[in-house]
PDB file of N, CA and C in Angstrom:
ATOM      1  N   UNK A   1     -83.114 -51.773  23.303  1.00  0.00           N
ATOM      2  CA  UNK A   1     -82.121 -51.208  24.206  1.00  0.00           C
ATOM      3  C   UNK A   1     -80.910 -52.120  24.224  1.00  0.00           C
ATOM      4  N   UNK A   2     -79.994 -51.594  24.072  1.00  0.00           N
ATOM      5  CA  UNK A   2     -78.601 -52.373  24.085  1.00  0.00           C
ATOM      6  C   UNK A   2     -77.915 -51.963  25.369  1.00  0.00           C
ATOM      7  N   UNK A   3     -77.929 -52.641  26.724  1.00  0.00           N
ATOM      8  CA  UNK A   3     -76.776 -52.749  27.351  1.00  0.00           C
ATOM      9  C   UNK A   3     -75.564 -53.033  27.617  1.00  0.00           C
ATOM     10  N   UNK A   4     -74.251 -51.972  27.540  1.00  0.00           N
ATOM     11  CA  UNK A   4     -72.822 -52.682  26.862  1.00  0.00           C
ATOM     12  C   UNK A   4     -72.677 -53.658  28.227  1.00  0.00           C
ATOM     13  N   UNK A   5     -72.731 -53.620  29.126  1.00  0.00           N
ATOM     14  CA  UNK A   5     -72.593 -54.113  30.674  1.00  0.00           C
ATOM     15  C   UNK A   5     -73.363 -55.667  30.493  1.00  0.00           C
ATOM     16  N   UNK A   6     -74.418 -55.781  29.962  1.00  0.00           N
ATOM     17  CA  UNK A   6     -75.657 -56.373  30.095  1.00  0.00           C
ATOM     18  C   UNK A   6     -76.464 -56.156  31.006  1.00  0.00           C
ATOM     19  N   UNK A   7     -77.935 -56.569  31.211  1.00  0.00           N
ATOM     20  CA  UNK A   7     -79.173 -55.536  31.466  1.00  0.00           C
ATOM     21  C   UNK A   7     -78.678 -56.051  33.280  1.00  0.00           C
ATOM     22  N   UNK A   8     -78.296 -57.664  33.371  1.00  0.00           N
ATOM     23  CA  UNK A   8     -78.394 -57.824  35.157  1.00  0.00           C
ATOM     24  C   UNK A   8     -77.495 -56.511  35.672  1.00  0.00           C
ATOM     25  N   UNK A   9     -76.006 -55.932  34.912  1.00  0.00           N
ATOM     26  CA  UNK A   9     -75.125 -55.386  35.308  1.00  0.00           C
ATOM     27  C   UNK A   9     -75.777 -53.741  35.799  1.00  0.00           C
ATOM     28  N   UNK A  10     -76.133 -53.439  34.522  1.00  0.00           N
ATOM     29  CA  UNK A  10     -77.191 -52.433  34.529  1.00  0.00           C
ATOM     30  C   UNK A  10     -78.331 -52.140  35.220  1.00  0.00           C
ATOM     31  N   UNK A  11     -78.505 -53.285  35.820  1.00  0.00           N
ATOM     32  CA  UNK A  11     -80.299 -53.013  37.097  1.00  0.00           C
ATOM     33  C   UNK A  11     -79.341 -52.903  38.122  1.00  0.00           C
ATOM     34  N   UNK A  12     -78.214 -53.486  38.325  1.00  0.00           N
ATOM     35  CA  UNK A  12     -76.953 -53.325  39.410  1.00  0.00           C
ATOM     36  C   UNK A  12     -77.090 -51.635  40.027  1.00  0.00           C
ATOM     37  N   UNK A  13     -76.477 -51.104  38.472  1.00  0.00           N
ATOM     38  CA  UNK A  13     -75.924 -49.941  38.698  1.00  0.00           C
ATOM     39  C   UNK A  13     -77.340 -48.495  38.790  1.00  0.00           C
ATOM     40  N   UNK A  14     -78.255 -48.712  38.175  1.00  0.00           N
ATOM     41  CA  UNK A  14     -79.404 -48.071  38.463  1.00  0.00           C
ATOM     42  C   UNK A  14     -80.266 -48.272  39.737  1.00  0.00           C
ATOM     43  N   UNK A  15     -80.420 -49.625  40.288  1.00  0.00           N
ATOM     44  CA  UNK A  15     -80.741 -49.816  41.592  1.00  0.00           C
ATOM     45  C   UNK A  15     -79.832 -48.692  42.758  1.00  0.00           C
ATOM     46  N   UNK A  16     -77.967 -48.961  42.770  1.00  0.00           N
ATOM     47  CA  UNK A  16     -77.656 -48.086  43.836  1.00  0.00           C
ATOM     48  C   UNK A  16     -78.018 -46.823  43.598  1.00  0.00           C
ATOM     49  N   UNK A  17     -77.896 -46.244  42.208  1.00  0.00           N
ATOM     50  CA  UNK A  17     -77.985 -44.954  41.902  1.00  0.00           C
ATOM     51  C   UNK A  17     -79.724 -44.834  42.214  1.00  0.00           C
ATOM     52  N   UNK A  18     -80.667 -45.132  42.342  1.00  0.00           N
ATOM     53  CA  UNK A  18     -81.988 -44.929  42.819  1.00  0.00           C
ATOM     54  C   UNK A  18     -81.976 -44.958  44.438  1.00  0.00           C
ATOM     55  N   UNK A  19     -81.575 -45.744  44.692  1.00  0.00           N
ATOM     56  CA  UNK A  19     -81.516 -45.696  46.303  1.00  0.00           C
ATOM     57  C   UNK A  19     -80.880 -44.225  46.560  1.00  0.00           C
ATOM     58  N   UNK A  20     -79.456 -43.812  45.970  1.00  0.00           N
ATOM     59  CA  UNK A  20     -79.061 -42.510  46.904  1.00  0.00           C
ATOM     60  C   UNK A  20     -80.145 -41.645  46.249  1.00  0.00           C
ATOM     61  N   UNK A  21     -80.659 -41.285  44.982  1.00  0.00           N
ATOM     62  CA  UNK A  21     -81.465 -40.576  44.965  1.00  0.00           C
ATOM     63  C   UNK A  21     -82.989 -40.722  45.641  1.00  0.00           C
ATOM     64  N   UNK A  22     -83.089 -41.590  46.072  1.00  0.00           N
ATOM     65  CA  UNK A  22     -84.235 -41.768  46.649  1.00  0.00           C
ATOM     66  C   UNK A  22     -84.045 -41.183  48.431  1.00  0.00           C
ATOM     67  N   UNK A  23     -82.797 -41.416  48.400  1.00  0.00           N
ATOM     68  CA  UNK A  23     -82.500 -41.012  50.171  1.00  0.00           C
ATOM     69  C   UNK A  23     -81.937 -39.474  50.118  1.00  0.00           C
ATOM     70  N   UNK A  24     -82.110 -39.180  48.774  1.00  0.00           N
ATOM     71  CA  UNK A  24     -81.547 -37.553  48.647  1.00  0.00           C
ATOM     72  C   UNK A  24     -83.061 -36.727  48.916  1.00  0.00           C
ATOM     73  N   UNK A  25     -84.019 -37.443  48.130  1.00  0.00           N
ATOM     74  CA  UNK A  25     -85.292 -36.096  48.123  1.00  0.00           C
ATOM     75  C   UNK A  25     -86.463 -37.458  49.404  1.00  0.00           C
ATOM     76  N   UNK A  26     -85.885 -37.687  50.265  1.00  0.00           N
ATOM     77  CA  UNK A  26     -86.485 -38.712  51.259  1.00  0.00           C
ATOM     78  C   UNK A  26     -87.921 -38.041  51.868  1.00  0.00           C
ATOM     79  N   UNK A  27     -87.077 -36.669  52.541  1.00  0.00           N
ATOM     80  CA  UNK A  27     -88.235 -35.550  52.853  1.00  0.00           C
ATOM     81  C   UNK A  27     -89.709 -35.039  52.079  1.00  0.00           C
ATOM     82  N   UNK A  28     -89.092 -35.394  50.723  1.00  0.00           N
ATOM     83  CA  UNK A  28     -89.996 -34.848  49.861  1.00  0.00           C
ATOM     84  C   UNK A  28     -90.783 -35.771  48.865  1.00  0.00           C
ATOM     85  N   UNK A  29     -90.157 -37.085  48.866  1.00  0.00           N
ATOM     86  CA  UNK A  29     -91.385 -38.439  48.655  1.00  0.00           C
ATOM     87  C   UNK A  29     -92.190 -38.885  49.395  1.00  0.00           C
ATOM     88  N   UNK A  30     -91.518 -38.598  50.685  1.00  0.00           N
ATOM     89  CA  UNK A  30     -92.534 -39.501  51.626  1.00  0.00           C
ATOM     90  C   UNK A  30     -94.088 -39.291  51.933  1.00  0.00           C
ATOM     91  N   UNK A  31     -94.336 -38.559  51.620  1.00  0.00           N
ATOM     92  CA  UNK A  31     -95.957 -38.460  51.423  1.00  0.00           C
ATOM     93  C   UNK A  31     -96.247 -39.204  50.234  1.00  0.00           C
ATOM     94  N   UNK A  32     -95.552 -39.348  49.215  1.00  0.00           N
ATOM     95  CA  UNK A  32     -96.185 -39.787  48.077  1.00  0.00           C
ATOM     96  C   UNK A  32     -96.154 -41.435  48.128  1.00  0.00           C
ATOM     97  N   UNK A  33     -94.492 -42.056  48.917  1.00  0.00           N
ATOM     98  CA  UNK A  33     -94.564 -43.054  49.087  1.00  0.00           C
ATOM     99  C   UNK A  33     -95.648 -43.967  49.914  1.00  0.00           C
ATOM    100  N   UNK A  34     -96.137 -43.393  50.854  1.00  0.00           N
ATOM    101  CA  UNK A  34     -96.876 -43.304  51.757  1.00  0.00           C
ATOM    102  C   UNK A  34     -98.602 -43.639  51.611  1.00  0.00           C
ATOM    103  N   UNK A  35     -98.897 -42.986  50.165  1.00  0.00           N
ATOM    104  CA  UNK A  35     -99.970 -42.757  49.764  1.00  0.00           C
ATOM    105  C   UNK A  35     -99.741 -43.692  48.624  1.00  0.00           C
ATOM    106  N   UNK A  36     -98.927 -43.774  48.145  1.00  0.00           N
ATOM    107  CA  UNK A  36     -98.933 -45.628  47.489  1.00  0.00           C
ATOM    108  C   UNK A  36     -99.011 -46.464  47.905  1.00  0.00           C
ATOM    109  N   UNK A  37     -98.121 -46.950  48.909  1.00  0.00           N
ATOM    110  CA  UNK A  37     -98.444 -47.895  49.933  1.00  0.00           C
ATOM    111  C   UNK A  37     -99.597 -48.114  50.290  1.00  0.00           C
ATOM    112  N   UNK A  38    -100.810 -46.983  50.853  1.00  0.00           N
ATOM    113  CA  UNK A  38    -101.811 -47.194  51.282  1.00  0.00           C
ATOM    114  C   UNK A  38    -102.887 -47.651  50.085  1.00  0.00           C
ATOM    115  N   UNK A  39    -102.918 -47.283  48.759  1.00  0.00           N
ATOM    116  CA  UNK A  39    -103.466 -47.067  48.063  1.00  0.00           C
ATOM    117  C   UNK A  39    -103.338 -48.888  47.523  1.00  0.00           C
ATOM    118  N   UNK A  40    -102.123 -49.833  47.925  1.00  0.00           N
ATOM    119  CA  UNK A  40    -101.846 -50.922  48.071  1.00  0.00           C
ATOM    120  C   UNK A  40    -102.654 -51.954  48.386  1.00  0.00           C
ATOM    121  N   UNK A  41    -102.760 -51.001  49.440  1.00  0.00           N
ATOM    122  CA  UNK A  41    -103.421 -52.186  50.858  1.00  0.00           C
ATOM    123  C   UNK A  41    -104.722 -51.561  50.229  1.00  0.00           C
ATOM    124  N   UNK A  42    -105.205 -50.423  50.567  1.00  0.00           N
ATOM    125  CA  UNK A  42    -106.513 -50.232  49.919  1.00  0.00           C
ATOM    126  C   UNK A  42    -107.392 -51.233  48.522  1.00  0.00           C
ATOM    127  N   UNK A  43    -106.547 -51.463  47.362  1.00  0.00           N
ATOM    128  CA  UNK A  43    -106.694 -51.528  46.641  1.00  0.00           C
ATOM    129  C   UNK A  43    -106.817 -53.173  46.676  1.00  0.00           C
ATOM    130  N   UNK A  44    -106.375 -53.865  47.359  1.00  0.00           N
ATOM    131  CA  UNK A  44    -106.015 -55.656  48.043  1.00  0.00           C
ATOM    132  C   UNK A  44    -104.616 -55.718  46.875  1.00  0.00           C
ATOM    133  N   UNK A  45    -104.289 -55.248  46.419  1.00  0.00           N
ATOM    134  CA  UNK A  45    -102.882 -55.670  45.636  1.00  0.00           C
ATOM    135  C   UNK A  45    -101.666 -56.524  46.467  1.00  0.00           C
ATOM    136  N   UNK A  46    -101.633 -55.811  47.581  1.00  0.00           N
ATOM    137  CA  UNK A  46    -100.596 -56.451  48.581  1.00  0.00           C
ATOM    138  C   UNK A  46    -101.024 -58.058  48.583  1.00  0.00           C
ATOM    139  N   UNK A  47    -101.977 -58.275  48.215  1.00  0.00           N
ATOM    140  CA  UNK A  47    -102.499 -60.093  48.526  1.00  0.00           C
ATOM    141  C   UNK A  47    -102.478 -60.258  46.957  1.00  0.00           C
ATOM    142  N   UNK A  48    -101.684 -60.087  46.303  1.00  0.00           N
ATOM    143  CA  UNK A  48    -101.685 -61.054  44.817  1.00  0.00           C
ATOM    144  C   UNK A  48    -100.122 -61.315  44.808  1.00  0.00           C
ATOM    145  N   UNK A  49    -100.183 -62.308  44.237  1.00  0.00           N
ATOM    146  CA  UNK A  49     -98.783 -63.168  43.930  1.00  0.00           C
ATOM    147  C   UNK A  49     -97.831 -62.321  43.711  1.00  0.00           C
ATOM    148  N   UNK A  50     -96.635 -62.466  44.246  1.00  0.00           N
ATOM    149  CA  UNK A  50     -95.594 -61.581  43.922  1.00  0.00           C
ATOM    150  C   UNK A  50     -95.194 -61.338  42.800  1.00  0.00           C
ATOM    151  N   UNK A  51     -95.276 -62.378  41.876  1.00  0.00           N
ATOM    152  CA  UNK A  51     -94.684 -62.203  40.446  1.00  0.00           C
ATOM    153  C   UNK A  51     -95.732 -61.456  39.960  1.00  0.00           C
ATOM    154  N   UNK A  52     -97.090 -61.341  40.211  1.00  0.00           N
ATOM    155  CA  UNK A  52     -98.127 -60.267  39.467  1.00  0.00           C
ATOM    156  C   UNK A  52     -97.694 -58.910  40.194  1.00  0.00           C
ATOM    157  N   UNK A  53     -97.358 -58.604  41.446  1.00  0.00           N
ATOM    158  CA  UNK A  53     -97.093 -57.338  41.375  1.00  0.00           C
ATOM    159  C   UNK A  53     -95.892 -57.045  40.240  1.00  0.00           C
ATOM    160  N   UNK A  54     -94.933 -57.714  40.237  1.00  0.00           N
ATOM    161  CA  UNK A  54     -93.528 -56.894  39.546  1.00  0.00           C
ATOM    162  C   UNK A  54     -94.395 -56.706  38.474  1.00  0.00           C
ATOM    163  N   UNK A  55     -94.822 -57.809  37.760  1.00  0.00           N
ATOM    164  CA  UNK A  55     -95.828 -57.228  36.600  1.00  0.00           C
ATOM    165  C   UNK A  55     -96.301 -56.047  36.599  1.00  0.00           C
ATOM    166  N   UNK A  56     -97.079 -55.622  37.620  1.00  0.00           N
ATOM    167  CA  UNK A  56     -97.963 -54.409  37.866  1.00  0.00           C
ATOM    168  C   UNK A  56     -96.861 -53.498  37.842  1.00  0.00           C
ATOM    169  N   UNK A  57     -96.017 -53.517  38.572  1.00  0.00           N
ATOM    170  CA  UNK A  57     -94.492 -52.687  38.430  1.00  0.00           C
ATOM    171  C   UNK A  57     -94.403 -51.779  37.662  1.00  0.00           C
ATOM    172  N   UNK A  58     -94.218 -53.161  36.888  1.00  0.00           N
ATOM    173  CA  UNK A  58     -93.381 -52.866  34.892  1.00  0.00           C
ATOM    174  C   UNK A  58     -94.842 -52.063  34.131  1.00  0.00           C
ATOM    175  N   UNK A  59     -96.183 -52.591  34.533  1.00  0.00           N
ATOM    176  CA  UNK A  59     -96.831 -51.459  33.637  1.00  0.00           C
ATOM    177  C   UNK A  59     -97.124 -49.842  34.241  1.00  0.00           C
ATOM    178  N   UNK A  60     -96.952 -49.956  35.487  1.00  0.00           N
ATOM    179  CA  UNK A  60     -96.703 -48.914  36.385  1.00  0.00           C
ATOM    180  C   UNK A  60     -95.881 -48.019  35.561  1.00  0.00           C
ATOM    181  N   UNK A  61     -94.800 -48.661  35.773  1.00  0.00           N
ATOM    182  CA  UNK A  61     -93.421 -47.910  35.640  1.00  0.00           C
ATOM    183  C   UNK A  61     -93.649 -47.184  33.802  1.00  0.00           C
ATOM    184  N   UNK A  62     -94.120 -48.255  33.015  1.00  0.00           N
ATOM    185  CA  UNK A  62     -94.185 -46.891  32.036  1.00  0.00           C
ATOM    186  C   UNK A  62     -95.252 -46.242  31.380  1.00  0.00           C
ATOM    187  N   UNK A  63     -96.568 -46.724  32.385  1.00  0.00           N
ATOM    188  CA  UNK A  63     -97.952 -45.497  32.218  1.00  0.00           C
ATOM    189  C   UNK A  63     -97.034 -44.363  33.040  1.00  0.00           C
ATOM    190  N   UNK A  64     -96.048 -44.084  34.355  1.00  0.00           N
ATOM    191  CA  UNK A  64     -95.854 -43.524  35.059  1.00  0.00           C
ATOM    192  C   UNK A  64     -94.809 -42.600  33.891  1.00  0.00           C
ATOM    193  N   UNK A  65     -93.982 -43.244  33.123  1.00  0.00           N
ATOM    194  CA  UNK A  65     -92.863 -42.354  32.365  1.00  0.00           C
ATOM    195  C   UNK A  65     -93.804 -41.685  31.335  1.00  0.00           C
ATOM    196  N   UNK A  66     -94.448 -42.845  30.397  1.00  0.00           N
ATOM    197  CA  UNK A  66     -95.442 -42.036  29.659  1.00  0.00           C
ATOM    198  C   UNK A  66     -96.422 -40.454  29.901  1.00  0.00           C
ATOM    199  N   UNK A  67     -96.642 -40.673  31.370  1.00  0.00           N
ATOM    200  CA  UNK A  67     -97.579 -39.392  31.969  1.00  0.00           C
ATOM    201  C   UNK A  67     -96.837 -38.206  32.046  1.00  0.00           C
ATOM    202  N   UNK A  68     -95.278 -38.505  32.195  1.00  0.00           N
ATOM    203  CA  UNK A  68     -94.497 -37.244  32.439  1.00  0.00           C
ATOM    204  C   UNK A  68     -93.730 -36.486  31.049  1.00  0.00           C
ATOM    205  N   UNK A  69     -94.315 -37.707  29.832  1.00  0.00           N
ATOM    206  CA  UNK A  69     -93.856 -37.150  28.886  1.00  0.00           C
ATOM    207  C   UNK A  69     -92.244 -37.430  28.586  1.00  0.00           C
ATOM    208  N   UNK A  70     -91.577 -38.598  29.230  1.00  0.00           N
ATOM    209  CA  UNK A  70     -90.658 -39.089  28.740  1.00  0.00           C
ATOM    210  C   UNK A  70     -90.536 -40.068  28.001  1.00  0.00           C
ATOM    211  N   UNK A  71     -89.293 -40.395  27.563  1.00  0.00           N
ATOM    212  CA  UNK A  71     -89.310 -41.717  26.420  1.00  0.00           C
ATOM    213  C   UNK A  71     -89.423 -42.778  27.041  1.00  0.00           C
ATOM    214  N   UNK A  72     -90.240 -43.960  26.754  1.00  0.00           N
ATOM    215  CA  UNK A  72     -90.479 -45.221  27.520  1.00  0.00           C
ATOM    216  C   UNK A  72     -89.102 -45.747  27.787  1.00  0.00           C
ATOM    217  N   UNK A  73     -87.642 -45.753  27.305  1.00  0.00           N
ATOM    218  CA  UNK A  73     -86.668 -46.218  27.352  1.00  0.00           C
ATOM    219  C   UNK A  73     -85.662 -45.588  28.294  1.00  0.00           C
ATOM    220  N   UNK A  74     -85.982 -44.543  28.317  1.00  0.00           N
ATOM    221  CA  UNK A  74     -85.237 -44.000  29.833  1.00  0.00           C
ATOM    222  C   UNK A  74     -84.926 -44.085  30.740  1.00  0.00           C
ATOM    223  N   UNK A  75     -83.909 -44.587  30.800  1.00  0.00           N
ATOM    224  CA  UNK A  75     -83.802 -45.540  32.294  1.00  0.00           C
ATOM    225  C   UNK A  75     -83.547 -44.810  33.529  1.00  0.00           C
ATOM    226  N   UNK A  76     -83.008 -43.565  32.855  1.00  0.00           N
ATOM    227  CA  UNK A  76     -82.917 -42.642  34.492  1.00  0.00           C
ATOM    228  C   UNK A  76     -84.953 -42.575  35.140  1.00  0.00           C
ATOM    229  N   UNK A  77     -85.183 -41.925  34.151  1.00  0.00           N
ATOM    230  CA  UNK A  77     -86.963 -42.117  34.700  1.00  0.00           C
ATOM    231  C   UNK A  77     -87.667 -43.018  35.151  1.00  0.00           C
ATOM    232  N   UNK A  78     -87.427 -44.505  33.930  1.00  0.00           N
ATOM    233  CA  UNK A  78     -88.259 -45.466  34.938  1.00  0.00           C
ATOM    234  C   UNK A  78     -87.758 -46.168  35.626  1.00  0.00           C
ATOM    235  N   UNK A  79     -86.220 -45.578  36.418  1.00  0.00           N
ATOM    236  CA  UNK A  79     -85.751 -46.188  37.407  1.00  0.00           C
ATOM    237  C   UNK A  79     -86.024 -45.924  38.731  1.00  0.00           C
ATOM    238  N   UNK A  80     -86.524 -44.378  38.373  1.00  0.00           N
ATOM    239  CA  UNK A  80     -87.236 -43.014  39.566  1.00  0.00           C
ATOM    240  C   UNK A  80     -88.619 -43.668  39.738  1.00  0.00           C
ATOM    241  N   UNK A  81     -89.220 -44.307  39.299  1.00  0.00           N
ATOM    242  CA  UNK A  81     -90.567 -44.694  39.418  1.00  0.00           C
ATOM    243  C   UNK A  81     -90.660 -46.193  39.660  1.00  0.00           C
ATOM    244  N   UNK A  82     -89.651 -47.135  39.456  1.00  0.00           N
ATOM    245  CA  UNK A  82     -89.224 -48.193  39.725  1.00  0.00           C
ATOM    246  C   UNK A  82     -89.006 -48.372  41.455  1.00  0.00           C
ATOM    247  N   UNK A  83     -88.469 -47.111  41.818  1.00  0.00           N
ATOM    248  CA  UNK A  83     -87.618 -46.996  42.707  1.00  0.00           C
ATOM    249  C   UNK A  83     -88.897 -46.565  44.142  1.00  0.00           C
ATOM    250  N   UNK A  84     -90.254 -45.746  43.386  1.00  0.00           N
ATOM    251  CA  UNK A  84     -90.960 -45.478  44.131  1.00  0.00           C
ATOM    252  C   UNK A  84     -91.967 -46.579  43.960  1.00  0.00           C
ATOM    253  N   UNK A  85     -92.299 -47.297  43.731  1.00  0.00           N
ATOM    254  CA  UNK A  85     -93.139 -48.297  43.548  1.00  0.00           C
ATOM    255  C   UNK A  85     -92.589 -49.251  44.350  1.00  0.00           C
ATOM    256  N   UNK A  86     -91.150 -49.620  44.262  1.00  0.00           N
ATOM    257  CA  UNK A  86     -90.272 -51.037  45.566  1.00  0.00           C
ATOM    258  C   UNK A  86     -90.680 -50.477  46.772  1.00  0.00           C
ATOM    259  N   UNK A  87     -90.260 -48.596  46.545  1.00  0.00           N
ATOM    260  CA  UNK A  87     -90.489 -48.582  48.299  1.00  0.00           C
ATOM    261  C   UNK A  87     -91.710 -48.624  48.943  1.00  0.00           C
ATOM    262  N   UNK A  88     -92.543 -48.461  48.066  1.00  0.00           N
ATOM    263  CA  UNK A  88     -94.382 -48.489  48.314  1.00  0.00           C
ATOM    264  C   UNK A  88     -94.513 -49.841  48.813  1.00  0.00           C
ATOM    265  N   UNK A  89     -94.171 -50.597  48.180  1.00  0.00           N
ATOM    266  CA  UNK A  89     -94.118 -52.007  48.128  1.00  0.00           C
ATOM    267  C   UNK A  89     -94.166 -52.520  49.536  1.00  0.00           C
ATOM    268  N   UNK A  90     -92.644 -52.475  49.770  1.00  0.00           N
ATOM    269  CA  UNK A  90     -92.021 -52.992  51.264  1.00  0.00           C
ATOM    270  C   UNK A  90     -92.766 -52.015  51.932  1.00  0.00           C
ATOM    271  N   UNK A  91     -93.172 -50.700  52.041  1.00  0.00           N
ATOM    272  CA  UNK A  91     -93.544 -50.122  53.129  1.00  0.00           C
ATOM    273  C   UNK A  91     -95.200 -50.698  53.217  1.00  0.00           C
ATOM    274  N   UNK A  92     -95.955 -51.275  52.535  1.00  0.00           N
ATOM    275  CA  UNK A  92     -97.156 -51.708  52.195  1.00  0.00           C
ATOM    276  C   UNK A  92     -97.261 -53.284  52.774  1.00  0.00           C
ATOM    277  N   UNK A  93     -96.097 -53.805  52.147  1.00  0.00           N
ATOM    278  CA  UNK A  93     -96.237 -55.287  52.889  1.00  0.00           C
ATOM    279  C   UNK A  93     -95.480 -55.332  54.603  1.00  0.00           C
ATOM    280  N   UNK A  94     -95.330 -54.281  55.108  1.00  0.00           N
ATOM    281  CA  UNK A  94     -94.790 -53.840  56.422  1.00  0.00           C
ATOM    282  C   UNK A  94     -93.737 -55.410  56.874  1.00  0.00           C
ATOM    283  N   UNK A  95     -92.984 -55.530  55.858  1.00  0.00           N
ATOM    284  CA  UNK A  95     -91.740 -56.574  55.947  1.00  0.00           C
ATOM    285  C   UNK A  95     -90.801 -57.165  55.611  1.00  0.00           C
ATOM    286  N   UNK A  96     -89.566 -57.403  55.571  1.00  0.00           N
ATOM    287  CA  UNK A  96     -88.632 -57.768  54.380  1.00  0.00           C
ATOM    288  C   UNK A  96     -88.600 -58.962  54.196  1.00  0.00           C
ATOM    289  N   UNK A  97     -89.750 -59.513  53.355  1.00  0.00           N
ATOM    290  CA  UNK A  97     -89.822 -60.835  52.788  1.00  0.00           C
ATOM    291  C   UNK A  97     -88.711 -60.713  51.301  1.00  0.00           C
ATOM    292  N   UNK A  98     -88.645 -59.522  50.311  1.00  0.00           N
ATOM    293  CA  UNK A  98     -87.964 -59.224  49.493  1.00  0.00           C
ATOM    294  C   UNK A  98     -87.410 -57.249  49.655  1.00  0.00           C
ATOM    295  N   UNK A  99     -86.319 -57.711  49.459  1.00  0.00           N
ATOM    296  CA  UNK A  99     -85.744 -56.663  49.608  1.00  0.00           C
ATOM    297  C   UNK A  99     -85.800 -55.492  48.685  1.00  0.00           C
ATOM    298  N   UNK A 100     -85.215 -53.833  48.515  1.00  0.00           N
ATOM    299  CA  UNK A 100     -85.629 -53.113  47.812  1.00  0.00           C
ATOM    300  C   UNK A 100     -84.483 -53.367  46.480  1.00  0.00           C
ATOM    301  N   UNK A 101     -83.753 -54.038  46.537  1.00  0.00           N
ATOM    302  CA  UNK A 101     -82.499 -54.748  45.491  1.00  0.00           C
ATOM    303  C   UNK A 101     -83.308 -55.356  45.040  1.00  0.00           C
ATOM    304  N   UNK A 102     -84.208 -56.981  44.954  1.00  0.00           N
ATOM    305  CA  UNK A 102     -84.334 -57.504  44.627  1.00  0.00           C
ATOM    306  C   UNK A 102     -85.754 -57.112  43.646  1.00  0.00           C
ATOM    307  N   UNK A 103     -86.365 -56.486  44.601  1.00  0.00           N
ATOM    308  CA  UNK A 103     -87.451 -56.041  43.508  1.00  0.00           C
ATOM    309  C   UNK A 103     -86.748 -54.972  42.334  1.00  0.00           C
ATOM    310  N   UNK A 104     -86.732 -54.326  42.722  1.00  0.00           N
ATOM    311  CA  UNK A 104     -86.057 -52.924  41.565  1.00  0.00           C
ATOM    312  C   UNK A 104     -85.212 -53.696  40.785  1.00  0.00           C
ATOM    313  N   UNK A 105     -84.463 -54.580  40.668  1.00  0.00           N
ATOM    314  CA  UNK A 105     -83.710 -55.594  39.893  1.00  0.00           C
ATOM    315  C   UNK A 105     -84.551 -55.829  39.000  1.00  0.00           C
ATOM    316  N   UNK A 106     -85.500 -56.807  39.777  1.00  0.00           N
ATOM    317  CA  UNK A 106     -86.615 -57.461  38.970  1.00  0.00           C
ATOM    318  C   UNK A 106     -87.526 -57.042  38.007  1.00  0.00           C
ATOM    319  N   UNK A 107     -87.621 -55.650  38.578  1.00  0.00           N
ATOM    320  CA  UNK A 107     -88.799 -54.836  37.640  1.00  0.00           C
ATOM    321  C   UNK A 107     -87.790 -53.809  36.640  1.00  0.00           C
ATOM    322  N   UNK A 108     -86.573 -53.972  36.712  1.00  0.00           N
ATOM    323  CA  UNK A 108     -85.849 -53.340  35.931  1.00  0.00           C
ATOM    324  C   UNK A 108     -85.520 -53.906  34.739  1.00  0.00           C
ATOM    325  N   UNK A 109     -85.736 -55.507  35.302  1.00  0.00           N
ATOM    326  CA  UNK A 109     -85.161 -56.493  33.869  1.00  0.00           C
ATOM    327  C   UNK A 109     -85.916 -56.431  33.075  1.00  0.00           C
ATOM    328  N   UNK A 110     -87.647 -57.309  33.699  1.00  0.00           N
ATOM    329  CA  UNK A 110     -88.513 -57.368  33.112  1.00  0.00           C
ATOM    330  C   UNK A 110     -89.145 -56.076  31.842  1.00  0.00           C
ATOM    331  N   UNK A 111     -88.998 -54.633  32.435  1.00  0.00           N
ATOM    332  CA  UNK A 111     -89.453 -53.762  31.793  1.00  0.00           C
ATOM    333  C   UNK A 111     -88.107 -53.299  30.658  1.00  0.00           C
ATOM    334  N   UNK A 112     -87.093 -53.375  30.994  1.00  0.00           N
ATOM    335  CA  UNK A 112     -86.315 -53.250  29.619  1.00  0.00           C
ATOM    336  C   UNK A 112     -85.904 -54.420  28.917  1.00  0.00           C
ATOM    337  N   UNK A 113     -86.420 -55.903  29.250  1.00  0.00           N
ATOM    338  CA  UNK A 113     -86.661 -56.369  28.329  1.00  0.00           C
ATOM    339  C   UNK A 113     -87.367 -56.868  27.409  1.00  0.00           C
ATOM    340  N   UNK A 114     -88.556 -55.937  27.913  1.00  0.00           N
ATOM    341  CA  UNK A 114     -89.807 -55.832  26.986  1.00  0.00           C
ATOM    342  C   UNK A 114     -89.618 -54.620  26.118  1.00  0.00           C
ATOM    343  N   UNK A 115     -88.780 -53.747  26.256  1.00  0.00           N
ATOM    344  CA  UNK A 115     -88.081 -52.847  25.392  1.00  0.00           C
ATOM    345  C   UNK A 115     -87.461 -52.904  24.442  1.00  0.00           C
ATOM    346  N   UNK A 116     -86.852 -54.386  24.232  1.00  0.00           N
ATOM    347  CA  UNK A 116     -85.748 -54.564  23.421  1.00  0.00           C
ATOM    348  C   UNK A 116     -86.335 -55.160  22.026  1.00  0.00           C
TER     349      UNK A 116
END
């Protein structure tokens, strides 16, 4: 993947653009976000090192593109699934130790630059 911007500029601009889409269909994730989150805490994930979740993230994010039958490189897609996984996240660790910028950044770098 070649970013003309470079990739930090680029998790920039896909992070805001995930947030309004994420606050556009709000009504209609929130069960799903909801049921990640729990599935979190269920699962003890919320208690492993932070840097192993983004990990978990990034393979999240493209078993999640893979399942829908998109190209692993798609950044509109695994930014949509990027985007639901941060908010699972924070709504799971019930706190803003890291914010929904900083993760979605993070798991944006990591997974497209394992792309490249």
């Amino acid at each position: 993947m070649i970013f003309p911007f470079g990739i930090e500029k680029e998790a920039e601009i896909y992070c805001t653009s995930t947030k309004v889409a994420l606050k556009s269909q709000e009504r209609n994730i929130e069960p799903q976000i909801a049921g990640m989150a729990n599935n979190l805490i269920v699962k003890g994930v919320v208690n492993f090192p932070y840097s192993t979740i983004l990990q978990f993230m990034v393979t999240w994010t493209e078993q999640a593109v893979r399942a829908n039958g998109w190209n692993i490189q798609d950044e509109d897609g695994a930014s949509w699934w990027i985007g639901l996984y941060a908010q699972s996240y924070i709504r799971a660790m019930n706190n803003n130790e890291h914010s929904f910028d900083e993760i979605f950044k993070a798991v944006f770098i990591k997974y497209f630059k394992d792309k490249q």
